[in-house]
Protein backbone atom coordinates (compact mmCIF):
# COMPACT_ATOMS: atom_id res chain seq x y z
CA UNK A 1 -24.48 18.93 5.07
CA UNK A 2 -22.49 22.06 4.85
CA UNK A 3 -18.75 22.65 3.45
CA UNK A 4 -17.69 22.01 7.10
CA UNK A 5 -19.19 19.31 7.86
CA UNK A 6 -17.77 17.46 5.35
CA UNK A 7 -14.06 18.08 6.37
CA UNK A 8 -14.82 15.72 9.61
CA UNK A 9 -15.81 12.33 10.16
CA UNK A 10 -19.28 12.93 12.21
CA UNK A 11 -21.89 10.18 13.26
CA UNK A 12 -25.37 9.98 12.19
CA UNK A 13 -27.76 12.34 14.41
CA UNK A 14 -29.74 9.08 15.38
CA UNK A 15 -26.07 8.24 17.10
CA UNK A 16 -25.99 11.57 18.59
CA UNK A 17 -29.49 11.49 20.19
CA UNK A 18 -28.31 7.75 21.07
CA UNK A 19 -25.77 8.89 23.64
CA UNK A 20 -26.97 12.07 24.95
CA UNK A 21 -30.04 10.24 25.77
CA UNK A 22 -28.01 7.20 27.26
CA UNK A 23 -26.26 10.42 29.43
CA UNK A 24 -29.75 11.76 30.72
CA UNK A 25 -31.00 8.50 31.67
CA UNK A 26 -27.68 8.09 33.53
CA UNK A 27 -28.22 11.81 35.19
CA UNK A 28 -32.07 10.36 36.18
CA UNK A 29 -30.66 7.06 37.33
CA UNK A 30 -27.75 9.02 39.59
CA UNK A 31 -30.02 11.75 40.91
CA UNK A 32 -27.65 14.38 39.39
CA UNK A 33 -28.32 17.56 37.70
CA UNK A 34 -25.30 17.19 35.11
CA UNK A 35 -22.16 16.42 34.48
CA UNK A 36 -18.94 18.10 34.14
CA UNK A 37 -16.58 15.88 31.77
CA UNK A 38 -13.02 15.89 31.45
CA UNK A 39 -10.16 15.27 29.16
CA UNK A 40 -6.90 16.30 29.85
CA UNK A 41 -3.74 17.17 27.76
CA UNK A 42 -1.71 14.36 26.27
CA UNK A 43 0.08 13.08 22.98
CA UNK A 44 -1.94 10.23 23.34
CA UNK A 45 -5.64 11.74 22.74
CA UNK A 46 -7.61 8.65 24.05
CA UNK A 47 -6.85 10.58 27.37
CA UNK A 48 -10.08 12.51 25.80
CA UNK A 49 -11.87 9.79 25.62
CA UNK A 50 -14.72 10.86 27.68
CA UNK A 51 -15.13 14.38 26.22
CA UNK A 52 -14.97 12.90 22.50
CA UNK A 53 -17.76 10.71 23.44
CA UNK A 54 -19.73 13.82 24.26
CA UNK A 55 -18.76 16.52 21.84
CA UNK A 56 -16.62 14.77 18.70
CA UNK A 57 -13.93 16.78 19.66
CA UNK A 58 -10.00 14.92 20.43
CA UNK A 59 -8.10 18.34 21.55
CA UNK A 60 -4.20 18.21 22.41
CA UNK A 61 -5.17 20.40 25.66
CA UNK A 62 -7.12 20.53 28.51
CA UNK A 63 -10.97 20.13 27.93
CA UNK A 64 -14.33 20.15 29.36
CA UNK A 65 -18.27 19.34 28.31
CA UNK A 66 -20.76 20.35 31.00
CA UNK A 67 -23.99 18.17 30.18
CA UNK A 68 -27.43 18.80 32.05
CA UNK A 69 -30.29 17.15 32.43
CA UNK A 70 -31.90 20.02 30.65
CA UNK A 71 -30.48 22.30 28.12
CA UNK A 72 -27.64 21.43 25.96
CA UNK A 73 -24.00 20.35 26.22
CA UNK A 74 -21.46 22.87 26.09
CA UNK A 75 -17.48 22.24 25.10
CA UNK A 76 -14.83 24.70 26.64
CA UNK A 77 -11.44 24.11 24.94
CA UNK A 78 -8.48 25.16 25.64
CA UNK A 79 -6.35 27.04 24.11
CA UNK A 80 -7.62 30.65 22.89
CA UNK A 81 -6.46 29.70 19.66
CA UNK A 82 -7.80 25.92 19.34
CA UNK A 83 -11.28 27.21 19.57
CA UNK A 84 -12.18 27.89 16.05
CA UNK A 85 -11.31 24.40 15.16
CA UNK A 86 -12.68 23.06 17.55
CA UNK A 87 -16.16 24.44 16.85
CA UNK A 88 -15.35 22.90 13.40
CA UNK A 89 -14.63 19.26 14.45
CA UNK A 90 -17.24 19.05 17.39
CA UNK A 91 -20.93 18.17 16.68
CA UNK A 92 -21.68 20.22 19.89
CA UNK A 93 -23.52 23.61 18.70
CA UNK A 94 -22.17 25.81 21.60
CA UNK A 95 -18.35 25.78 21.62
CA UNK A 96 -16.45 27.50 23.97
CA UNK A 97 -12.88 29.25 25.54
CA UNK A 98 -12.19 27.59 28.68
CA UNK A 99 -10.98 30.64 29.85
CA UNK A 100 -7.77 31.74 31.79
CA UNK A 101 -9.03 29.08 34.31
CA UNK A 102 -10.67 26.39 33.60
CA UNK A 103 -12.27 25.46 36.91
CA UNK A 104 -13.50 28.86 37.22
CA UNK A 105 -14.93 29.12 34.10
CA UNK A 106 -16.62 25.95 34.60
CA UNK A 107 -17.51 26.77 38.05
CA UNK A 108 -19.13 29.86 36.64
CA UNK A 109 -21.26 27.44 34.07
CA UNK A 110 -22.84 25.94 36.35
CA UNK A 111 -23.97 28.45 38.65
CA UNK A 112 -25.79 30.01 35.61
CA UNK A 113 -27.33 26.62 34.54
CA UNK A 114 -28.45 26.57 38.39
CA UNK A 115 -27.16 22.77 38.65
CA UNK A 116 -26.71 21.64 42.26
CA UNK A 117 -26.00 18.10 42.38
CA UNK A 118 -23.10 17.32 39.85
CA UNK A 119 -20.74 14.49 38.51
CA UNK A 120 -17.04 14.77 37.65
CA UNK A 121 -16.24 12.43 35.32
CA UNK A 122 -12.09 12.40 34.39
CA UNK A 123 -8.76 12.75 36.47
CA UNK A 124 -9.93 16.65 37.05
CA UNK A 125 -6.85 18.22 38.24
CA UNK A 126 -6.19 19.62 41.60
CA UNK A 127 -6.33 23.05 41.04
CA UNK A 128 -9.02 22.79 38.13
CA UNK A 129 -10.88 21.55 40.57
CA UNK A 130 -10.26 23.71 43.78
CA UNK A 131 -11.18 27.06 41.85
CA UNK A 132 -14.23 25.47 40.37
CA UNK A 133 -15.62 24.35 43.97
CA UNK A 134 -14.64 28.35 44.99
CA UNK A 135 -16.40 29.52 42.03
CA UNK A 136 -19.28 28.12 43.26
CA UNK A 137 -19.42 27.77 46.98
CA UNK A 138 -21.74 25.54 48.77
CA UNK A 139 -24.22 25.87 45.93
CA UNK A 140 -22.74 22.85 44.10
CA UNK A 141 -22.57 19.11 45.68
CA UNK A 142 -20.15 17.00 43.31
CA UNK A 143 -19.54 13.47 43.02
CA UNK A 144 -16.81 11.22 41.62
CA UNK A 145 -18.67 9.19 39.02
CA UNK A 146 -15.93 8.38 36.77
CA UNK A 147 -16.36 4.53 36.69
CA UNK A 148 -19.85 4.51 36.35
CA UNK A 149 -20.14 6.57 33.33
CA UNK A 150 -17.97 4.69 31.35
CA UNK A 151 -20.10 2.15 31.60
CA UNK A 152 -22.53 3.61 29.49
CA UNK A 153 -19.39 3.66 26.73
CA UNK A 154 -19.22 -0.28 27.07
CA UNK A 155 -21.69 -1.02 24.61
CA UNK A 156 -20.86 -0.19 20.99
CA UNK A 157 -23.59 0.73 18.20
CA UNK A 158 -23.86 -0.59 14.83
CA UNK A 159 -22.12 3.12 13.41
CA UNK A 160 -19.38 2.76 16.50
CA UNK A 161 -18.18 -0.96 15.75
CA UNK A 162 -18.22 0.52 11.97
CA UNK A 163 -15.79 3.05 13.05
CA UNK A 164 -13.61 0.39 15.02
CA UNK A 165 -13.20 -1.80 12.17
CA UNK A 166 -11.54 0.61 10.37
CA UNK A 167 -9.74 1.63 13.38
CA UNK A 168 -8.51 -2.69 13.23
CA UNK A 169 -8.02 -1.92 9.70
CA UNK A 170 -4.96 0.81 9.96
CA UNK A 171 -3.43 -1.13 12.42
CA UNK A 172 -3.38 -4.38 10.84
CA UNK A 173 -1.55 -2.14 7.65
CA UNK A 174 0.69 -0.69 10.75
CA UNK A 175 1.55 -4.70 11.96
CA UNK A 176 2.52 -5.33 7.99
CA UNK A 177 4.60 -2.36 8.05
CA UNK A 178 6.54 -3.45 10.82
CA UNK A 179 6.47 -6.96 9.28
CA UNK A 180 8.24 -5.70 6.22
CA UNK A 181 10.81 -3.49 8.20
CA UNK A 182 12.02 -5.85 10.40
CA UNK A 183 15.95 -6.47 9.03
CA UNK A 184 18.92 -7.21 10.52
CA UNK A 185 20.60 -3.61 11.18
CA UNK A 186 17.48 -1.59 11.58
CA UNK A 187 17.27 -0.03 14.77
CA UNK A 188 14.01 -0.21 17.07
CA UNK A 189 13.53 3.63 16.79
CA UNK A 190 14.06 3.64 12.96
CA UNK A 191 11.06 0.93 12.64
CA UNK A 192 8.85 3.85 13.59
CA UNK A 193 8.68 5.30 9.81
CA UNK A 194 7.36 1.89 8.27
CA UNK A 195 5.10 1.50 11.19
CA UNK A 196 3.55 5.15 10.47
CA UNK A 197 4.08 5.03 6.39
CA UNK A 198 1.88 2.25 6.73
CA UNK A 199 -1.51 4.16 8.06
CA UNK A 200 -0.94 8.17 7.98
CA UNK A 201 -1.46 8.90 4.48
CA UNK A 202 -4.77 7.24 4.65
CA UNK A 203 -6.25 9.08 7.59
CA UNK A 204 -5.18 7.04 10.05
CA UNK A 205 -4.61 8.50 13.98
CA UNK A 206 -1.30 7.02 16.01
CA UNK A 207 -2.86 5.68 19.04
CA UNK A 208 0.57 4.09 20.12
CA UNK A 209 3.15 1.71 19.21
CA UNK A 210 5.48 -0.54 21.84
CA UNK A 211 7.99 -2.80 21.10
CA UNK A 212 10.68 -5.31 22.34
CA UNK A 213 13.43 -7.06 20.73
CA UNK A 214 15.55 -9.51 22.16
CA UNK A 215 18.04 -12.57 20.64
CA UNK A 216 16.22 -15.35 21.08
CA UNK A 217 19.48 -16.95 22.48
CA UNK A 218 20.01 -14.73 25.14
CA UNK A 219 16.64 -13.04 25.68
CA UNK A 220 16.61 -10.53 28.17
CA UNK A 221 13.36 -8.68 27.56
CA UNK A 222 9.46 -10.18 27.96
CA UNK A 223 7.26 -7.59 27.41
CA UNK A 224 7.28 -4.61 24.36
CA UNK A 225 8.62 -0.88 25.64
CA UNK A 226 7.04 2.25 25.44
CA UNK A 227 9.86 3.84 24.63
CA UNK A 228 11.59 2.51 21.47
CA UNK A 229 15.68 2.12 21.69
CA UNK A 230 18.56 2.06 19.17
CA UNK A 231 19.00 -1.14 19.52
CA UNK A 232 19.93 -2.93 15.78
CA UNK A 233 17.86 -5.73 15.00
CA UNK A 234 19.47 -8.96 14.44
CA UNK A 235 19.05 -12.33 13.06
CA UNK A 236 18.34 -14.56 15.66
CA UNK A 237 15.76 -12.02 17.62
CA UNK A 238 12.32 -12.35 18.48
CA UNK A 239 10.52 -9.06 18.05
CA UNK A 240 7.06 -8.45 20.53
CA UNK A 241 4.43 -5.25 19.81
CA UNK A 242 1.48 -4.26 20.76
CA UNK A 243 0.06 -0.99 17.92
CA UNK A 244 -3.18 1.29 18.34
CA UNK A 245 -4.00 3.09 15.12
CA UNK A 246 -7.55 4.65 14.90
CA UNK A 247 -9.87 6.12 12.47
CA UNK A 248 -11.11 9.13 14.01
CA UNK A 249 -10.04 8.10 17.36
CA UNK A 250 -12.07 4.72 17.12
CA UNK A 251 -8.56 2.47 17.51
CA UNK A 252 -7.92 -1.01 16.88
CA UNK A 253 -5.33 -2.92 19.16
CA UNK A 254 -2.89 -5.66 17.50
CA UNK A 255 -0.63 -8.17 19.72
CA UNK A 256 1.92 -10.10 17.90
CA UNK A 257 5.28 -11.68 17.35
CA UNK A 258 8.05 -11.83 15.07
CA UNK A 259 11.63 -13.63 14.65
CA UNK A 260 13.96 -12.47 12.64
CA UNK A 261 15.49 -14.52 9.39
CA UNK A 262 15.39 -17.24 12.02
CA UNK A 263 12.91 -19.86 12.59
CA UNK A 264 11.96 -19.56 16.54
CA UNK A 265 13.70 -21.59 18.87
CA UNK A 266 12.07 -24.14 21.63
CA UNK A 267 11.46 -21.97 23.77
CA UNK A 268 9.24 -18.68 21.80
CA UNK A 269 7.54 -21.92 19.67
CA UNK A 270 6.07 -23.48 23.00
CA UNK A 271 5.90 -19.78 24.63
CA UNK A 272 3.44 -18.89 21.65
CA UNK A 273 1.56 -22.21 21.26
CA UNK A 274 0.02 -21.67 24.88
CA UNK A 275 -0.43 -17.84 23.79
CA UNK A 276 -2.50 -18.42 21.44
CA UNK A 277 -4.09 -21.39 22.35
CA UNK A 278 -5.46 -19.34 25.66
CA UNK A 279 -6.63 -16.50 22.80
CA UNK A 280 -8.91 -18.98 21.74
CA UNK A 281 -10.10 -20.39 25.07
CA UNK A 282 -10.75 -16.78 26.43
CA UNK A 283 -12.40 -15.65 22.87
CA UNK A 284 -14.85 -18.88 22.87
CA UNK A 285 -15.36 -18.17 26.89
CA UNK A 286 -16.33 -14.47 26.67
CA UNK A 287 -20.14 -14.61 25.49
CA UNK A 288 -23.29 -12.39 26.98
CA UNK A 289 -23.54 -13.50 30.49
CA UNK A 290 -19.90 -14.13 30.97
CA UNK A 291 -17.98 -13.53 34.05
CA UNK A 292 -14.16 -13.25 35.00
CA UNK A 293 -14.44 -16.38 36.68
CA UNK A 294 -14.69 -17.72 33.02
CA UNK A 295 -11.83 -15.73 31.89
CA UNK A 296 -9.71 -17.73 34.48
CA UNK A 297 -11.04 -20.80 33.21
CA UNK A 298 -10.18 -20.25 29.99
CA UNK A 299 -6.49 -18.95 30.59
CA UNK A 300 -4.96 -21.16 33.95
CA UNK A 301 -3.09 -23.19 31.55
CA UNK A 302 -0.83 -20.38 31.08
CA UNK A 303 0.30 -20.89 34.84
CA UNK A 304 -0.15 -24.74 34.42
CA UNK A 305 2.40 -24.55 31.87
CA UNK A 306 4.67 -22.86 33.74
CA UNK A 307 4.69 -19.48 32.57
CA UNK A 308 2.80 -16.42 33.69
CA UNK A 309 1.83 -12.85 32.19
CA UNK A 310 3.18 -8.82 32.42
CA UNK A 311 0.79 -7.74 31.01
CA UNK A 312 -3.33 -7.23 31.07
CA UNK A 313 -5.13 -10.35 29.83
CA UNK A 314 -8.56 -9.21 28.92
CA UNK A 315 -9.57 -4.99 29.07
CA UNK A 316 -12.00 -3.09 27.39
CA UNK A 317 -11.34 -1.18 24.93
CA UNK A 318 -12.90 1.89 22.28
CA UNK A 319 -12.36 5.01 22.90
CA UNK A 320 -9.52 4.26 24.81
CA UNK A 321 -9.31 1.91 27.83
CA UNK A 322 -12.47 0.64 29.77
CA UNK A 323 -13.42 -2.16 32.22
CA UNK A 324 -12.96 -4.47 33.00
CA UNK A 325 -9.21 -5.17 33.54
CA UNK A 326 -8.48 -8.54 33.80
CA UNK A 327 -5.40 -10.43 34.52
CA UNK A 328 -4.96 -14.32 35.31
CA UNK A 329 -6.39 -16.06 38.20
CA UNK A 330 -2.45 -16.16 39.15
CA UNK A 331 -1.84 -12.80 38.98
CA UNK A 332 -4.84 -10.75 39.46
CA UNK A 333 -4.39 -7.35 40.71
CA UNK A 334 -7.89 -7.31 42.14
CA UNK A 335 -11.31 -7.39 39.49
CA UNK A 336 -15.25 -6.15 40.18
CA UNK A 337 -16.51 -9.77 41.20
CA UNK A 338 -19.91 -8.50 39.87
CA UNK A 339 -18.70 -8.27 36.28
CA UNK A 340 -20.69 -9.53 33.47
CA UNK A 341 -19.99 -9.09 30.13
CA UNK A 342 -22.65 -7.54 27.71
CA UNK A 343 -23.13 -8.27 23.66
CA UNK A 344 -22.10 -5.42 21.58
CA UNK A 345 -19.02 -4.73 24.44
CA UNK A 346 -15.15 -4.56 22.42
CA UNK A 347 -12.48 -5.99 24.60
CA UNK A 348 -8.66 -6.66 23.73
CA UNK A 349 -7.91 -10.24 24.82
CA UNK A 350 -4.16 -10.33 24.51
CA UNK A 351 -2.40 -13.07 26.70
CA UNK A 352 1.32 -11.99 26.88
CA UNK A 353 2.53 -15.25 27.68
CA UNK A 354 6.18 -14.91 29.26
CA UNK A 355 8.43 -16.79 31.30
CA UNK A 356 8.85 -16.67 35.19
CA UNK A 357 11.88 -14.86 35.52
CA UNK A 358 10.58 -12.44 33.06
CA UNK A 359 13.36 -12.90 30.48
CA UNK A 360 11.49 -13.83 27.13
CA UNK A 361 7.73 -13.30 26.38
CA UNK A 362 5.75 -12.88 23.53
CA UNK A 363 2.53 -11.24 22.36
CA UNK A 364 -1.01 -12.56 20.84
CA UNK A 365 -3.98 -10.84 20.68
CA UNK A 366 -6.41 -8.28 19.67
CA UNK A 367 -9.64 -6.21 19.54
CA UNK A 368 -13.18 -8.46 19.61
CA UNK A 369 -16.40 -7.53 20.02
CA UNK A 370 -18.63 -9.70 22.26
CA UNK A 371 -21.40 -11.68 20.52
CA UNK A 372 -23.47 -15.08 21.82
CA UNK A 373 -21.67 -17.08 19.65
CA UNK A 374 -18.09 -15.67 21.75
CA UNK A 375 -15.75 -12.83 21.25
CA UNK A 376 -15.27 -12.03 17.39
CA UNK A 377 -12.60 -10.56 16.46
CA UNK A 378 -12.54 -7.08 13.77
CA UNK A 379 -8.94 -7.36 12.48
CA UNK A 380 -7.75 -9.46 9.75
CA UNK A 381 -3.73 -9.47 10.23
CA UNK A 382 -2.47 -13.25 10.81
CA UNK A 383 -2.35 -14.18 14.58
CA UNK A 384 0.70 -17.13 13.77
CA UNK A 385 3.99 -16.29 14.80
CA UNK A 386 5.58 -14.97 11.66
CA UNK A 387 9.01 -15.05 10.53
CA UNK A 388 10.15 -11.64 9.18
CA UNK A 389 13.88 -10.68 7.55
């Protein structure tokens, strides 16, 4: 291993060969020549997701890996001046400028790799995409396989669920910082520094943090915010979050609840007894074989308890967001009726229990990984409500 090399977290080259051979089998499988893969520009970088899994690489721009059957992988980052550390990070061999335009510069790839039937896989912009199909003409057919190869993420090796659990490790140490910040006077957007103090200076990668406060008196807010406010904690308040902190973009996902130098009232004591009694339900429910038809087993007692969800109730999860997306049998937005779940799969299961007019909620849950014996979880953080302050 070279000077470089050692500057990076990398995975084994037995992992390597694991996934580009799980991406030719999927080319064989599809009838497809290759792939073009995107990940587009974003703080949050599991929007790269797709192109990490390929080349190792989490850029803060737009970015592309065009995989064939034969041949190997390419990267194209963008910008000029990301490049050289980009070749640095990636395990990929040939790194690349994207060019002035991306699409073209794709477009251009694969007419020299003479690839004719190819899949996009990412939210490929418009106009990426419009001057790669002029770049090449009618010598390139593409197709949309987006949900299909994520699929082939779903399944986590040995080395991968190795990564995660560290990933559940900073943000367990990002849910204790928050834990120890949360004081009467602090405002939301000041609990940010514990939050990060807790995990940066050990490597780890802000995925995201949301929260919500509220007095549990007069609660007027069920489910955590994107977009923290200066709003002072106060005694009395029940604090929701949901963090993602990763090691090397492999993130962990934490769901829990706070009240402040208060012990909960009525209300957030029953509101997080059925949360976390459906936690258990859906985590003993969710085995190899599984379907969501279980899941709604395992979690109507939220609606036959009167209460109901915002949020997602099961998802996959690592890198970033994958199927499936579950909700109750109450709520559902719509699921793949085909789903069944697979051992080695890591799903949040996170049942943000909240009350019908939306007023009060809290959160429970966290990152598992599917085994026959049900959904285990990899953090260690305590699941109880906890009373902070």
């Amino acid at each position: 291993m070279d000077a470089i090399e050692t500057l990076y977290p990398t995975f084994s080259d037995q992992e390597l060969r694991r996934r580009h051979d799980l991406v030719r089998s999927f080319l064989d499988d599809h009838e497809l020549d290759g792939l073009v893969v995107f990940g587009w520009s974003a703080q949050n970088r599991a929007a790269q997701a797709d192109v990490y899994y390929l080349s190792g690489y989490m850029g803060m721009r737009d970015n592309y890996v065009v995989f064939s059957r034969d041949g190997e992988p390419t990267l194209f980052a963008q910008s000029y001046n990301h490049v050289p550390n980009a070749a640095d990070v990636s395990f990929l061999d040939d790194v690349r400028w994207g060019g002035v335009d991306n699409g073209q510069t794709i477009g251009e790839e694969l007419l020299g790799r003479r690839l004719s039937r190819v899949g996009v896989v990412g939210w490929m912009p418009y106009q990426h995409h419009d001057s790669m199909r002029s770049a090449v003409g009618d010598a390139v057919a593409f197709q949309d396989v987006t949900p299909l190869f994520r699929r082939i993420r779903l399944r986590k090796s040995p080395e991968e669920l190795e990564w995660l659990e560290r990933g559940a490790a900073f943000t367990d140490a990002a849910l204790a910082g928050l834990r120890d910040a949360l004081v009467p006077g602090i405002k939301e957007s000041l609990l940010a520094e514990s939050i990060e103090a807790a995990y940066l200076g050990d490597g780890g990668l802000t995925g995201f943090y949301y929260l919500a406060s509220t007095p549990m008196s007069a609660p007027t807010r069920s489910v955590p915010a994107q977009v923290l406010s200066n709003r002072e904690i106060a005694a009395g308040d029940v604090v929701s979050c949901e963090i993602s902190i990763s090691y090397a973009g492999y993130a962990g996902q934490g769901l829990r609840t706070f009240t402040v130098s208060a012990a909960p009232t009525p209300q957030i004591a029953e509101l997080h007894d059925v949360a976390l009694d459906v936690y258990h339900r859906v985590a003993a429910a969710i085995r190899p074989g599984s379907t969501i038809e279980d899941v709604w087993n395992a979690s109507d007692s939220i609606a036959e308890s009167g209460f109901s969800i915002r949020d997602g109730l099961v998802h996959g999860f690592g890198i970033g967001l994958l199927p499936p997306s579950i909700r109750t049998r109450a709520t559902t937005h719509g699921v793949d009726d085909d789903w069944v779940f697979e051992a080695g799969e890591t799903i949040v299961i996170q049942p943000n229990v909240i009350t019908t007019d939306e007023t009060v909620g809290v959160q429970v849950g966290e990152l598992c990984v599917v085994t026959d014996e049900g959904a285990r979880s990899l953090h260690s953080f305590p699941m109880e409500l906890i009373r902070a302050g």
